[in-house]
Structure formats: structure tokens, C-alpha cells
Protein backbone atom coordinates (compact mmCIF):
# COMPACT_ATOMS: atom_id res chain seq x y z
CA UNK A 1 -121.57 41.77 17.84
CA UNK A 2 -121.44 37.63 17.51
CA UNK A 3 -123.18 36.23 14.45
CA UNK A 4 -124.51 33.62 16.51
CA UNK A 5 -126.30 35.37 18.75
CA UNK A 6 -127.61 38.08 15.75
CA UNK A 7 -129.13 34.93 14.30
CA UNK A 8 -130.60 34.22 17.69
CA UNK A 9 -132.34 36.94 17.96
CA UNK A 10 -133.87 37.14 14.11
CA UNK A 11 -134.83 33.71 14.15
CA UNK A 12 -136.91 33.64 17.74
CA UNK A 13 -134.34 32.11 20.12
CA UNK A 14 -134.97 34.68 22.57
CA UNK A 15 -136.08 35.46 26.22
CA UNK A 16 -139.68 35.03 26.98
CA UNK A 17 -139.18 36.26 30.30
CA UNK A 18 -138.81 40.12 28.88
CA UNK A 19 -141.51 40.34 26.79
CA UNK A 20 -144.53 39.39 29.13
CA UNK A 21 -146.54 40.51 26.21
CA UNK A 22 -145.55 37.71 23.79
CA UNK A 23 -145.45 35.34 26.27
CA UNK A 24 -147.30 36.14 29.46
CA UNK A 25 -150.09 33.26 28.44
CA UNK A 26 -149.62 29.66 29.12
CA UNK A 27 -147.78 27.99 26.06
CA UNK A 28 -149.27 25.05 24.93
CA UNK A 29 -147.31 22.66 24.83
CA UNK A 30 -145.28 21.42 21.67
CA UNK A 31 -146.93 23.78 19.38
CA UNK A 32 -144.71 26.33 17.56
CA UNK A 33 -145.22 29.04 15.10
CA UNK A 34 -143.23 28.98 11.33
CA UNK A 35 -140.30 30.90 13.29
CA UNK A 36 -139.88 28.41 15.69
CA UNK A 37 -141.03 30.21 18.80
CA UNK A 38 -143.52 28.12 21.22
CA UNK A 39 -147.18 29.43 20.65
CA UNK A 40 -149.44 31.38 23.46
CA UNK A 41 -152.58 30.15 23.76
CA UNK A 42 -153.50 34.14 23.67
CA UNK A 43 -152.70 33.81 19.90
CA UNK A 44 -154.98 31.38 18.92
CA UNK A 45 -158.04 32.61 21.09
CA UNK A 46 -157.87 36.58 21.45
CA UNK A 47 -160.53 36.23 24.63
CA UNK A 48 -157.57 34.84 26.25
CA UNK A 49 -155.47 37.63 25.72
CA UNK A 50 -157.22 40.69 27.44
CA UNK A 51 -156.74 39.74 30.56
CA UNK A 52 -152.94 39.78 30.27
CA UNK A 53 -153.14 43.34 28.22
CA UNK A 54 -155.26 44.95 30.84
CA UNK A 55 -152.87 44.07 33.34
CA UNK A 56 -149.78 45.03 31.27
CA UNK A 57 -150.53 47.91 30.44
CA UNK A 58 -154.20 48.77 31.55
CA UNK A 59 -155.49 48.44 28.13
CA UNK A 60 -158.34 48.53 26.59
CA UNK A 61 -159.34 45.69 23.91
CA UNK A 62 -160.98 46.02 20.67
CA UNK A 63 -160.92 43.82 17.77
CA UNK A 64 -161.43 44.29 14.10
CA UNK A 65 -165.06 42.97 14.03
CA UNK A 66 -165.95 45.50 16.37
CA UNK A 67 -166.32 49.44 16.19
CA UNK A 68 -163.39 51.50 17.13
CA UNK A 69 -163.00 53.26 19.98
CA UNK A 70 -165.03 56.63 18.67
CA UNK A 71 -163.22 59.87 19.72
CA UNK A 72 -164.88 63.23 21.68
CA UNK A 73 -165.51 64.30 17.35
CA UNK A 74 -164.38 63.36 14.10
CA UNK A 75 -161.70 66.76 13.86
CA UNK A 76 -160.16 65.71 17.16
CA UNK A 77 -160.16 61.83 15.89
CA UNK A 78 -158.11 63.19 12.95
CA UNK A 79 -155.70 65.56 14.50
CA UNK A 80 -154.28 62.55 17.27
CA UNK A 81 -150.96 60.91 16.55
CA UNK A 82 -151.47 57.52 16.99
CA UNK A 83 -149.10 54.71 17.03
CA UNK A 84 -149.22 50.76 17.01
CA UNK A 85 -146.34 48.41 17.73
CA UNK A 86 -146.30 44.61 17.18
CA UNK A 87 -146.59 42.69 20.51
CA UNK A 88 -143.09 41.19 19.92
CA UNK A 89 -141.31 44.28 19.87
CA UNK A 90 -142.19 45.13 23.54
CA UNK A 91 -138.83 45.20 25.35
CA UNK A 92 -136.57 43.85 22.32
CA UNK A 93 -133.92 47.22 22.53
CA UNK A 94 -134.54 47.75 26.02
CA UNK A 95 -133.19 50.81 28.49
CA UNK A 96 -132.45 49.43 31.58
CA UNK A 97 -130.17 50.57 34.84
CA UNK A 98 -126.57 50.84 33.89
CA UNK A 99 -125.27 48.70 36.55
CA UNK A 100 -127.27 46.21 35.50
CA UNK A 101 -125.19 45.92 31.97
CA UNK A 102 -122.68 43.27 32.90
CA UNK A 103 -125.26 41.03 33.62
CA UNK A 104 -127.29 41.99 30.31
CA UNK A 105 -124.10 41.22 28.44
CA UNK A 106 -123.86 37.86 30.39
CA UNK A 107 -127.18 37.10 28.89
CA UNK A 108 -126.58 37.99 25.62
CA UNK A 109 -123.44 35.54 25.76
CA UNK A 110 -126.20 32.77 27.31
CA UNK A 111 -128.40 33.20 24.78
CA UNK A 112 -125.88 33.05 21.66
CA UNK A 113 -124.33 30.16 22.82
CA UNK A 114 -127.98 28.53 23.37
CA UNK A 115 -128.68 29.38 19.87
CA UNK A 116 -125.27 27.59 19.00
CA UNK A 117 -126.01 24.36 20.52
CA UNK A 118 -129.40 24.14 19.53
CA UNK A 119 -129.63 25.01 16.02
CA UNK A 120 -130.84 22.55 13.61
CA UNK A 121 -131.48 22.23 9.99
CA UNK A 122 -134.83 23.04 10.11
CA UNK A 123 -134.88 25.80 12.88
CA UNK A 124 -133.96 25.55 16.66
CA UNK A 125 -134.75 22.29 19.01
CA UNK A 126 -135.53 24.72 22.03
CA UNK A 127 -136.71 27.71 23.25
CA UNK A 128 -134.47 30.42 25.54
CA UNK A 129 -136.50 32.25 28.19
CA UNK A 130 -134.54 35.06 29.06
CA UNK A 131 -134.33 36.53 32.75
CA UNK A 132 -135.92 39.31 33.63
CA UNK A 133 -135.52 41.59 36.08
CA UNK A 134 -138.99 42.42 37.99
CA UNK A 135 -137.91 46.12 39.02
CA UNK A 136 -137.59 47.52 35.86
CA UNK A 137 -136.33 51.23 35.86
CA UNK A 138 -138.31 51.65 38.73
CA UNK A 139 -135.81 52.26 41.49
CA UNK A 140 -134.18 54.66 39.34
CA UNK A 141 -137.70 57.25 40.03
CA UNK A 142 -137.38 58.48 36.59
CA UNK A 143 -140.44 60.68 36.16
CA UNK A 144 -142.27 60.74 32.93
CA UNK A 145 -142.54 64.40 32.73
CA UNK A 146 -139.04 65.24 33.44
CA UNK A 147 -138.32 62.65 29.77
CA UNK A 148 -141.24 64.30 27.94
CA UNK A 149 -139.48 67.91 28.82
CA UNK A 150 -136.41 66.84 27.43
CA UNK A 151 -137.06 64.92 24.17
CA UNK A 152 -140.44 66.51 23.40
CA UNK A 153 -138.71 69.76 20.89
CA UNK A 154 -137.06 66.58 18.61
CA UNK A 155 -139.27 63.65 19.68
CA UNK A 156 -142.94 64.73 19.42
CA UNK A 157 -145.54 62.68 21.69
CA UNK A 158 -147.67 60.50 20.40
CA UNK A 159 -151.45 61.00 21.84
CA UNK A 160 -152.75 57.24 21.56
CA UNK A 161 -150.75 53.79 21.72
CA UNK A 162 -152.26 50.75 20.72
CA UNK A 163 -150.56 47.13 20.41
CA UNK A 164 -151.89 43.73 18.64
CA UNK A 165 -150.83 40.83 16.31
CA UNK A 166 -151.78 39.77 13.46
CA UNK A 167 -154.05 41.96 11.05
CA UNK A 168 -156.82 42.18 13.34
CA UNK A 169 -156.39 42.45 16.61
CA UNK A 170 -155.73 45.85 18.56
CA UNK A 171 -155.86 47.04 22.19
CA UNK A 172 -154.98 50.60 23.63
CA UNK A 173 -152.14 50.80 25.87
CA UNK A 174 -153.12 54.00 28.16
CA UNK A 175 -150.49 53.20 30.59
CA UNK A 176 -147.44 53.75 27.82
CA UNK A 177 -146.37 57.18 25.98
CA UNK A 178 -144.03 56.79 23.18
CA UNK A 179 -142.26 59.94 21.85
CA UNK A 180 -140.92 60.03 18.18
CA UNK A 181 -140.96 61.87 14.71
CA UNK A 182 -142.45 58.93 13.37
CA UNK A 183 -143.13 55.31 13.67
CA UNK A 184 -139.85 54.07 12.93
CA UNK A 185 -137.65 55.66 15.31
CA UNK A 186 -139.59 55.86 18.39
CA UNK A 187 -139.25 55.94 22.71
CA UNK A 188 -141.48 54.14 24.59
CA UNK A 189 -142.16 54.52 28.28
CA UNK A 190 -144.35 52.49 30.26
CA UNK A 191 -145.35 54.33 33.42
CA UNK A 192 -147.28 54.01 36.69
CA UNK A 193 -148.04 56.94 39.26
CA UNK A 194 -145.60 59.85 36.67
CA UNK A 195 -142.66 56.97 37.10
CA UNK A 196 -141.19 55.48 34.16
CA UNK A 197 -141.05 51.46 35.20
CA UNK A 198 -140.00 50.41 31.69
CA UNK A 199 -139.19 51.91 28.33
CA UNK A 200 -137.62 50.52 25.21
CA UNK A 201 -136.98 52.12 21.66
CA UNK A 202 -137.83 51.22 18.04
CA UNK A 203 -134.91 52.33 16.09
CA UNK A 204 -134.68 51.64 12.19
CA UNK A 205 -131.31 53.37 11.80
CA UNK A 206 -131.04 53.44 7.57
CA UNK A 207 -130.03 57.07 6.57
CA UNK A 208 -128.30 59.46 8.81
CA UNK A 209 -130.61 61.62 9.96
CA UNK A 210 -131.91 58.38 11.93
CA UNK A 211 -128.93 57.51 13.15
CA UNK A 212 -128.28 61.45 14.24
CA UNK A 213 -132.23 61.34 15.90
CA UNK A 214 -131.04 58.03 17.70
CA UNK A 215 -127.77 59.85 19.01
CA UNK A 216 -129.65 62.84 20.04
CA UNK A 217 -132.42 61.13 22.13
CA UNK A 218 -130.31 58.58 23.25
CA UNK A 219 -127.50 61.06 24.52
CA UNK A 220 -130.25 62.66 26.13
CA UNK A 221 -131.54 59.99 28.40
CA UNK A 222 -127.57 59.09 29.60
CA UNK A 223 -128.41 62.59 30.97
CA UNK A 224 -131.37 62.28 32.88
CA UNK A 225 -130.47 58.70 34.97
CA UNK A 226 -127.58 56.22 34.33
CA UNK A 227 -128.99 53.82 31.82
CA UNK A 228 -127.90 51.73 29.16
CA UNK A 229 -129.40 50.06 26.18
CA UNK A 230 -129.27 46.55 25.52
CA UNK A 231 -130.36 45.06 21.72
CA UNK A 232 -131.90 41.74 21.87
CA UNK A 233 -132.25 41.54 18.92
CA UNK A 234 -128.99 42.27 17.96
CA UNK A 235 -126.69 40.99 20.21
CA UNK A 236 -125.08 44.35 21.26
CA UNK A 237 -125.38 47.49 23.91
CA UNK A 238 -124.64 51.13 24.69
CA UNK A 239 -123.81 52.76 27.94
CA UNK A 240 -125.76 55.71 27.54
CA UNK A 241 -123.25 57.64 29.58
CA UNK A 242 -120.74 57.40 27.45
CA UNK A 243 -121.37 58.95 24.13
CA UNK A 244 -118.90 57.00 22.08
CA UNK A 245 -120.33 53.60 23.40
CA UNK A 246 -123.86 55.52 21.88
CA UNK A 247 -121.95 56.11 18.57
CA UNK A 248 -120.20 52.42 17.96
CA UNK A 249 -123.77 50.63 18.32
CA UNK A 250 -125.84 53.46 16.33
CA UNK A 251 -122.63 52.95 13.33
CA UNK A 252 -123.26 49.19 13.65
CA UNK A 253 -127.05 49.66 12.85
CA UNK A 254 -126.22 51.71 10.01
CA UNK A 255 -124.09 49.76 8.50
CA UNK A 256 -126.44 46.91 8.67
């Protein structure tokens, strides 16, 4: 894992083209947040932002001034497992197709050495959007139910999935189900027509039963398709066919 490209990652240098969420909405121009990444307009006027969400994701908005969405009664309300994740996390340790992994580790190399040559004392002097790829997992025609069958004895699903930013702002995502014992070590698959098209993990690997959970579910999927995980974040990736690949990145987290 390059230093460079860690720091890349931490301190916003990073691929707008991945997370549509963060940065679906027009920038406006020349403004940046304290971290150095370009603003969406989205951010500073939530009516902007729906639009993008509902088409993401099929969400539903709802804001912090307003009531919450009010369940069938207040026993069922109380019993769901619900589970919110910050806008910027969409995609940032993403599964993708496992021949698609030498060109994910291209990138990675791109966007280090981007980081390099633009770093300044006061942040970064540029932003990196990072390339995409439209298709997703989609040609893969990994079903939803066939993951949920596998995962759902150690990774229990969640019933409701919201995303946001800031302390206010909230909208349901109906069109993603994450799976997970809790909110910090979580699967997330976004899903149209029982396909998985996308799906990307939260994994805050600090004691070993975390790191064993990770190995587990992420063993697990190297079973059901050929995929591989890249980190954004962190500059590294696992081929999830190969279990020892699996075990070198989940041994890097921990130690970090």
C-alpha cells in the first residue's frame, strides 16, 4: 500500500466519477469544502439534491424539519434494523468484476501519483475524478437473493437504509439492502429487477472478530461470482478468489 496514495484518499483526492452520490450535482465552480474537495451545489441547497437520490437509488427524501417517515405502528417502527451511511462512503471499498482489477490497480497508481504532484502546503491544487465503469456488477447477473442466502446466518439484513450529510438531512434508499451485525462492518448491495448492479462494504477492521467477520463474508462472495475488492480509500485490493489475497488486505486494516 503507497503512502501517497493512502493520503490521497484521507485527504479527498479521489474519483468523483464513483461516487455519483457525492458528486452527481453540478460543482460550482472554485468553491471547496475544509478537505479540499470541490463543493456540489446539492450541499448547499438540499432541494437540489432529491432529484439525484431518487434516481440513484429510488429514494425517498425527508429532512430534519419534517416528520419522519411513520411506520405501519409504533412496535413494528421499533423492531426494524435500520441503517444510515454518509453519502461519501458510497462506493469507497468497492466489489467489482475480477477482471476488471488490473485496471482498478492502474487507477489507484493514477490517483497516488496525482496526489503526489499536486499536493501543497495547504491541501491539494486539484481535484481527481476517478473513472468509472457504467456496468457495474451487472453483467455478472448476481442475484440478490442468492447473496442474502449465503451471508444472511452471519450477516443479518438490515430492513431500512437511509443516506444523508450533514446532521440533518436523510433520504431512504429502497433500492439498496445492506447485510451486517452492525453498522460498522457492513455489505451493501444496490439492486434493480433481484440483480445486484453495485455493492460496496463498510469495514472498520479493529479487533479480530472484525477482521474474522470481514474474512468470512468476503470469502463468501469470491464464491458466488469472481469479484474483487478495491479500497479507495486505502490504496489497496483483494481478489476475492483467492483467500490469501483476502487475508494480506484484512491484516493490513488491522494493523492500521
Amino acid at each position: 500500500m503507497s503512502e501517497s496514495g493512502k493520503r490521497a484518499g484521507e485527504d479527498g483526492v479521489r474519483g468523483g466519477g464513483q461516487n455519483e452520490l457525492s458528486n452527481g450535482c453540478e460543482a460550482e465552480p472554485g468553491k471547496e469544502t475544509d478537505d479540499g474537495v470541490k463543493n456540489a451545489r446539492c450541499r448547499d441547497n438540499p432541494e437540489a439534491a432529491p432529484g439525484l437520490l431518487r434516481r440513484l437509488f429510488g429514494a425517498r427524501t425527508g429532512a430534519s424539519s419534517e416528520a419522519p417517515i411513520e411506520a405501519a405502528g409504533q412496535e413494528e417502527a421499533s423492531s426494524r434494523r435500520r441503517l444510515f451511511f454518509h453519502e461519501d462512503d458510497y462506493g469507497m471499498l468497492e466489489l467489482i468484476p475480477a477482471d476488471r482489477l488490473p485496471s482498478a490497480a492502474a487507477e489507484l497508481d493514477k490517483i497516488a501519483k496525482f496526489a503526489d504532484d499536486h499536493r501543497s502546503e495547504s491541501g491539494y491544487t486539484d481535484l481527481y475524478v476517478r473513472q468509472d465503469d457504467p456496468e457495474g456488477l451487472s453483467r455478472l447477473e448476481l442475484r440478490l437473493t442468492d447473496i442474502e442466502a449465503a451471508v444472511s446466518k452471519f450477516a443479518e439484513p438490515f430492513d431500512i437504509v437511509t443516506t444523508g450529510y450533514g446532521s440533518g438531512y436523510r433520504v431512504e434508499c429502497p433500492d439498496i439492502q445492506a447485510f451486517g451485525p452492525n453498522e460498522e462492518t457492513v455489505l451493501f448491495c444496490q439492486h434493480q429487477g433481484g440483480l445486484v448492479t453495485r455493492a460496496w462494504l463498510t469495514l472498520e477492521i479493529g479487533e479480530e472478530d472484525q477482521r474474522d467477520w470481514g474474512l468470512r463474508i468476503l470469502t463468501m462472495l469470491g464464491r458466488l461470482a469472481p469479484l474483487a475488492l478495491v479500497d479507495w480509500l486505502a490504496d489497496d485490493y483483494a481478489d476475492l478468489r483467492d483467500e490469501a489475497s483476502i487475508v494480506r488486505y484484512l491484516d493490513g486494516l488491522l494493523e492500521n
